[in-house]
N, C-alpha and C. Protein backbone atom coordinates (compact mmCIF):
# COMPACT_ATOMS: atom_id res chain seq x y z
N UNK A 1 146.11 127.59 62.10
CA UNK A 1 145.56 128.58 62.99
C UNK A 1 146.58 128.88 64.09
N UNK A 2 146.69 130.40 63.94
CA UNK A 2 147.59 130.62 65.16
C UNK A 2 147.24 130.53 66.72
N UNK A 3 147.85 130.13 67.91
CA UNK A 3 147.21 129.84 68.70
C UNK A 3 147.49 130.61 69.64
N UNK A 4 148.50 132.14 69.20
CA UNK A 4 148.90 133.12 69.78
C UNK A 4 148.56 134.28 69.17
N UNK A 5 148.26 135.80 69.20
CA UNK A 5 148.33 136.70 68.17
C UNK A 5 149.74 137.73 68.19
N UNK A 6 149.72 138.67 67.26
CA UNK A 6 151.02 139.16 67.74
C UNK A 6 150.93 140.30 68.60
N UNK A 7 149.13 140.49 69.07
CA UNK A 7 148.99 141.46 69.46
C UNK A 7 148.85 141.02 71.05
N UNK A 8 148.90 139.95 71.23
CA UNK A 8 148.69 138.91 72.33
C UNK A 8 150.65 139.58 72.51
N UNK A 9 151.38 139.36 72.10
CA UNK A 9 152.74 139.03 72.19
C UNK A 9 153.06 140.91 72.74
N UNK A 10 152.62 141.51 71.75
CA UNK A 10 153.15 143.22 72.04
C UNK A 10 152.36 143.11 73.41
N UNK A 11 151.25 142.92 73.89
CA UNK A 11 150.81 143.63 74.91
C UNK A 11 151.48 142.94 76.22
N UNK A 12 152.08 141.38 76.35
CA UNK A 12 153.10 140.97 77.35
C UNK A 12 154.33 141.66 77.19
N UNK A 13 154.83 142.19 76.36
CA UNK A 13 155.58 142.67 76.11
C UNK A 13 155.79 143.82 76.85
N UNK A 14 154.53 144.72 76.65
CA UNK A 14 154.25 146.05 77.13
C UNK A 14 154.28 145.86 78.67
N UNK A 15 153.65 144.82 78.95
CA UNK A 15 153.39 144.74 80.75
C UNK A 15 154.99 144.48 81.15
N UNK A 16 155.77 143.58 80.71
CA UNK A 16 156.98 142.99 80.51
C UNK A 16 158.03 144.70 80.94
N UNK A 17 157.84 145.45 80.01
CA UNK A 17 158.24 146.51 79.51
C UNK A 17 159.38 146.36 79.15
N UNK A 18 159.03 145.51 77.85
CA UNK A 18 159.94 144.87 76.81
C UNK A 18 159.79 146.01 75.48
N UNK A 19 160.44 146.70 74.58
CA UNK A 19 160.50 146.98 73.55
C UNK A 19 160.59 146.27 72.55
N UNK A 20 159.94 145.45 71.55
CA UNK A 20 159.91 144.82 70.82
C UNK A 20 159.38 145.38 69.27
N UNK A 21 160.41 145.29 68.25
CA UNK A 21 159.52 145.83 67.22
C UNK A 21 158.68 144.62 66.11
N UNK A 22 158.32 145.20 64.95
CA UNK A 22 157.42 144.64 64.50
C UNK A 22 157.89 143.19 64.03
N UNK A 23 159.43 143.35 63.65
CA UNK A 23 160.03 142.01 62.99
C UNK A 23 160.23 140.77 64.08
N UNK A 24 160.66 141.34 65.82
CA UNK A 24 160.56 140.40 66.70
C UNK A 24 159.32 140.19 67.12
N UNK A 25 158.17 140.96 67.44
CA UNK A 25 156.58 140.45 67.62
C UNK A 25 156.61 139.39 66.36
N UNK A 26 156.81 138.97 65.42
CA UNK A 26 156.29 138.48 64.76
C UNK A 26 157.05 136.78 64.63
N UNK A 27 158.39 137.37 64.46
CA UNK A 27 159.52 136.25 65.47
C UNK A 27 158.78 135.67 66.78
N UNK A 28 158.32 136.32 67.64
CA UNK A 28 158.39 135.90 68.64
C UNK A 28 156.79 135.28 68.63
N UNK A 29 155.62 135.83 68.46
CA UNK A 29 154.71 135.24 68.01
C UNK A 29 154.73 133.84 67.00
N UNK A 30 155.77 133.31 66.09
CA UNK A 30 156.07 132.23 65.54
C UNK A 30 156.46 131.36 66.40
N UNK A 31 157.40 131.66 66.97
CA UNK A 31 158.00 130.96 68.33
C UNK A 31 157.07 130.23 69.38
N UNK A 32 156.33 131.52 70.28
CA UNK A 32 155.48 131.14 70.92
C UNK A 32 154.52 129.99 70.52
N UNK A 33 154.07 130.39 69.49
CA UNK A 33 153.27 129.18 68.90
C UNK A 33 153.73 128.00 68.61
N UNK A 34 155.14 127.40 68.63
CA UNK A 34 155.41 126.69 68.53
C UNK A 34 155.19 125.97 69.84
N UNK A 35 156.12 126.79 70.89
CA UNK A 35 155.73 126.16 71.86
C UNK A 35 154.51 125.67 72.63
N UNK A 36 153.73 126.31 72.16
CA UNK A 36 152.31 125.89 72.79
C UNK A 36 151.69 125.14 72.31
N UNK A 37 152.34 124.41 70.75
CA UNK A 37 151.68 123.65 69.79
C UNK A 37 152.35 122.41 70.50
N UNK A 38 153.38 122.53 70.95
CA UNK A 38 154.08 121.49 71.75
C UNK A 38 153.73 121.09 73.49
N UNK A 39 153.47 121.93 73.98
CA UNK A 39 152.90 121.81 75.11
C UNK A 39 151.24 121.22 75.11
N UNK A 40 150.92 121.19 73.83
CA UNK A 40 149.27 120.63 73.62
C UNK A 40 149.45 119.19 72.95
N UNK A 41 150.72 118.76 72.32
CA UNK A 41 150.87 117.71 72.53
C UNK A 41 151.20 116.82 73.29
N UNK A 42 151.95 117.19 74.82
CA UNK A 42 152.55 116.64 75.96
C UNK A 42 150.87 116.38 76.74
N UNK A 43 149.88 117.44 76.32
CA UNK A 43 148.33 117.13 76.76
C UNK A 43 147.79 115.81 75.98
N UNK A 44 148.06 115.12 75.14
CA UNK A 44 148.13 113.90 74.47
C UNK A 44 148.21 112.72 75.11
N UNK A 45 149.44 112.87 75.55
CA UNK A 45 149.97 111.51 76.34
C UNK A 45 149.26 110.98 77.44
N UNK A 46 149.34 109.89 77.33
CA UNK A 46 148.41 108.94 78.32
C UNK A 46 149.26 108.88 79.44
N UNK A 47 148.79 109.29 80.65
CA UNK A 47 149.54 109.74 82.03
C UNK A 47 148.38 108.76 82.91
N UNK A 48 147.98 107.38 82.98
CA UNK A 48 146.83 107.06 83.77
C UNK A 48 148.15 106.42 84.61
N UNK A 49 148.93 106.11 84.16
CA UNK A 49 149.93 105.09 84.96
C UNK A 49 151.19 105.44 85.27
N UNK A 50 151.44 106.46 85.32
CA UNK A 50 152.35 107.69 85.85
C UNK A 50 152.34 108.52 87.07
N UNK A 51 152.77 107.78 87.81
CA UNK A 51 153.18 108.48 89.06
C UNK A 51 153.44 110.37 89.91
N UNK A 52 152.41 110.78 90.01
CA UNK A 52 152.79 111.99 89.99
C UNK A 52 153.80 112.38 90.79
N UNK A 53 155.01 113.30 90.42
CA UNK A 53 156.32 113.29 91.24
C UNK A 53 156.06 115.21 91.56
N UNK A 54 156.82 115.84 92.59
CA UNK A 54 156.83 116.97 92.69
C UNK A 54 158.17 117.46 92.30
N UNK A 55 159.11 116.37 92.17
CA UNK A 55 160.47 116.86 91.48
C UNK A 55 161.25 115.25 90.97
N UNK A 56 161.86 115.95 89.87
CA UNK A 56 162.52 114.77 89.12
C UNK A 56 163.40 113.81 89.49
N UNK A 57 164.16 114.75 90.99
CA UNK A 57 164.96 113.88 91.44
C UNK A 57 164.59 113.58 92.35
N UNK A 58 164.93 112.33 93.35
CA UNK A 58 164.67 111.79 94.22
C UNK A 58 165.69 112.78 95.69
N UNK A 59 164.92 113.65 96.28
CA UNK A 59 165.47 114.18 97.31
C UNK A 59 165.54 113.25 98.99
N UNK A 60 166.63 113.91 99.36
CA UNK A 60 166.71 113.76 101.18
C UNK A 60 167.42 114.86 101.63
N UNK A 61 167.30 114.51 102.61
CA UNK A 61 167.87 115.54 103.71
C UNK A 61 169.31 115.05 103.79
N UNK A 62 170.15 116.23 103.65
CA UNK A 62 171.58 115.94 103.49
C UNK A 62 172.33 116.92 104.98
N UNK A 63 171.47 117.27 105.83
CA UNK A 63 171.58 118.06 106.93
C UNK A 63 172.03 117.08 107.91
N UNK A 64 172.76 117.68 109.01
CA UNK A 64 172.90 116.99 110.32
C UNK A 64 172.16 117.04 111.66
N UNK A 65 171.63 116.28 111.91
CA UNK A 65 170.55 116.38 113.00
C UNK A 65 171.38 117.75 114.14
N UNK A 66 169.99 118.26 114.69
CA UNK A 66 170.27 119.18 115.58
C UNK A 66 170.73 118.69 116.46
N UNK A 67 171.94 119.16 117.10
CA UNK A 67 172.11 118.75 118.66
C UNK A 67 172.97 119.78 119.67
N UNK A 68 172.57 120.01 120.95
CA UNK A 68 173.57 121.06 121.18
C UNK A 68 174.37 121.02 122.02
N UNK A 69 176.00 121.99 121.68
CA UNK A 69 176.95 121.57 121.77
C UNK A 69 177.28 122.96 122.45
N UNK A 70 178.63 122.85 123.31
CA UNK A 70 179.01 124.12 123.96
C UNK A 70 179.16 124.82 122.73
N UNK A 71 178.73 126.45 122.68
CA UNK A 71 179.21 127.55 121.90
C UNK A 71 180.50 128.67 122.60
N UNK A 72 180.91 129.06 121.53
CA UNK A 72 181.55 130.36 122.05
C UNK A 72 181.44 131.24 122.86
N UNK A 73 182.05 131.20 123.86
CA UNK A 73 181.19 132.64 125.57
C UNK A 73 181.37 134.22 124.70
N UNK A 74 180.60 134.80 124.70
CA UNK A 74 180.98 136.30 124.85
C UNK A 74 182.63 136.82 124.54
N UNK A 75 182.85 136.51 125.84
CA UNK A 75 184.31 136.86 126.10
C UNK A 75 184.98 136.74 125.14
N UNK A 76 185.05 135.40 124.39
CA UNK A 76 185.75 134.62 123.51
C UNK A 76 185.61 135.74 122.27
N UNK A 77 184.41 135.34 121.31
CA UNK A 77 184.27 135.56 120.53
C UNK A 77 184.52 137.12 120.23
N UNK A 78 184.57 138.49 121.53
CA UNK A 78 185.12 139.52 121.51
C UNK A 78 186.44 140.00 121.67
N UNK A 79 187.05 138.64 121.58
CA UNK A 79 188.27 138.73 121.78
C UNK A 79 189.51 139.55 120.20
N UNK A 80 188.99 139.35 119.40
CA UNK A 80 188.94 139.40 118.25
C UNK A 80 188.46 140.37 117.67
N UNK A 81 187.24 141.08 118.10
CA UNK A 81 186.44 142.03 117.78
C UNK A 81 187.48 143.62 117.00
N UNK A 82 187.34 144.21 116.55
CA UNK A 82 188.23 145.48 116.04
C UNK A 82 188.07 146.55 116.66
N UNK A 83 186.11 146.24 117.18
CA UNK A 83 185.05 147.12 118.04
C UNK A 83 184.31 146.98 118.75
N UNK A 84 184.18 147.01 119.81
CA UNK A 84 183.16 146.51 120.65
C UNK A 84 182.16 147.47 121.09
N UNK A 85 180.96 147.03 121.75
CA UNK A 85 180.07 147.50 122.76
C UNK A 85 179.16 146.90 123.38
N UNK A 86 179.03 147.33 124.95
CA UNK A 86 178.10 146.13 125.63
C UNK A 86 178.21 145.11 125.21
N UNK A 87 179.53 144.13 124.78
CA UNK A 87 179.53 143.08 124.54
C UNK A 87 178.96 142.67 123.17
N UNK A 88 178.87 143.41 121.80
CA UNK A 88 178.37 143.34 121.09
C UNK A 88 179.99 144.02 119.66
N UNK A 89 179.44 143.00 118.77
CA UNK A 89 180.40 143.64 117.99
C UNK A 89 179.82 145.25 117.51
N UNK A 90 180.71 146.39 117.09
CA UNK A 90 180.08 147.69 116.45
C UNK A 90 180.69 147.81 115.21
N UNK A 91 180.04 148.17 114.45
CA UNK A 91 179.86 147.81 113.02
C UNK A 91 179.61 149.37 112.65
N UNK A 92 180.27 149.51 111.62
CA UNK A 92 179.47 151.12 110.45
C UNK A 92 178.50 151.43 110.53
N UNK A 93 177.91 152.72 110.42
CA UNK A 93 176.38 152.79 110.07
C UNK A 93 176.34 152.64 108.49
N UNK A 94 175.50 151.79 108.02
CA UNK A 94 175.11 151.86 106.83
C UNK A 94 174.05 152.44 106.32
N UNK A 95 172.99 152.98 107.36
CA UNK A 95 171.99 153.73 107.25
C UNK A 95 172.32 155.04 107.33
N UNK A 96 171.83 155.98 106.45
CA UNK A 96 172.03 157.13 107.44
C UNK A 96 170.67 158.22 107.98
């Protein structure tokens, strides 16, 4: 028993707005079903003593604590500038 149809497959397809013809709906409907025949066996396994994780690897924080430090004055950082205004770099319009 299939546990997908192929008409199940054209109409994701359609939302998708995938073009698929009759030889890949039917490909792909084989497929699908595989996978889901496999995903209903991973529903099998005895998980009472399995730890639920939210990711596989063990994360941390690889960041450096905040702390604050003198920054660049104005002055400085316009020193350099190509363009200025009111102390502000001026930039292209990219809008128009």
């Amino acid at each position: 028993m299939s546990r997908i149809s192929k008409d199940q497959v054209k109409h994701v397809a359609h939302l998708a707005r995938l073009a698929v013809t009759e030889e890949e709906a039917e490909m792909l409907t084989e497929q699908l079903d595989k996978i889901i025949g496999f995903a209903e066996e991973l529903n099998e396994l005895d998980t009472d003593y399995v730890e639920p994780t939210t990711h596989v690897l063990e994360l941390k924080n690889v960041l450096r604590e905040d702390e604050v430090r003198n920054s660049v004055s104005v002055d400085e950082a316009m020193k350099n500038a190509p363009a200025q205004k009111d102390g502000q770099f001026k930039v292209p319009n990219i809008l128009e």
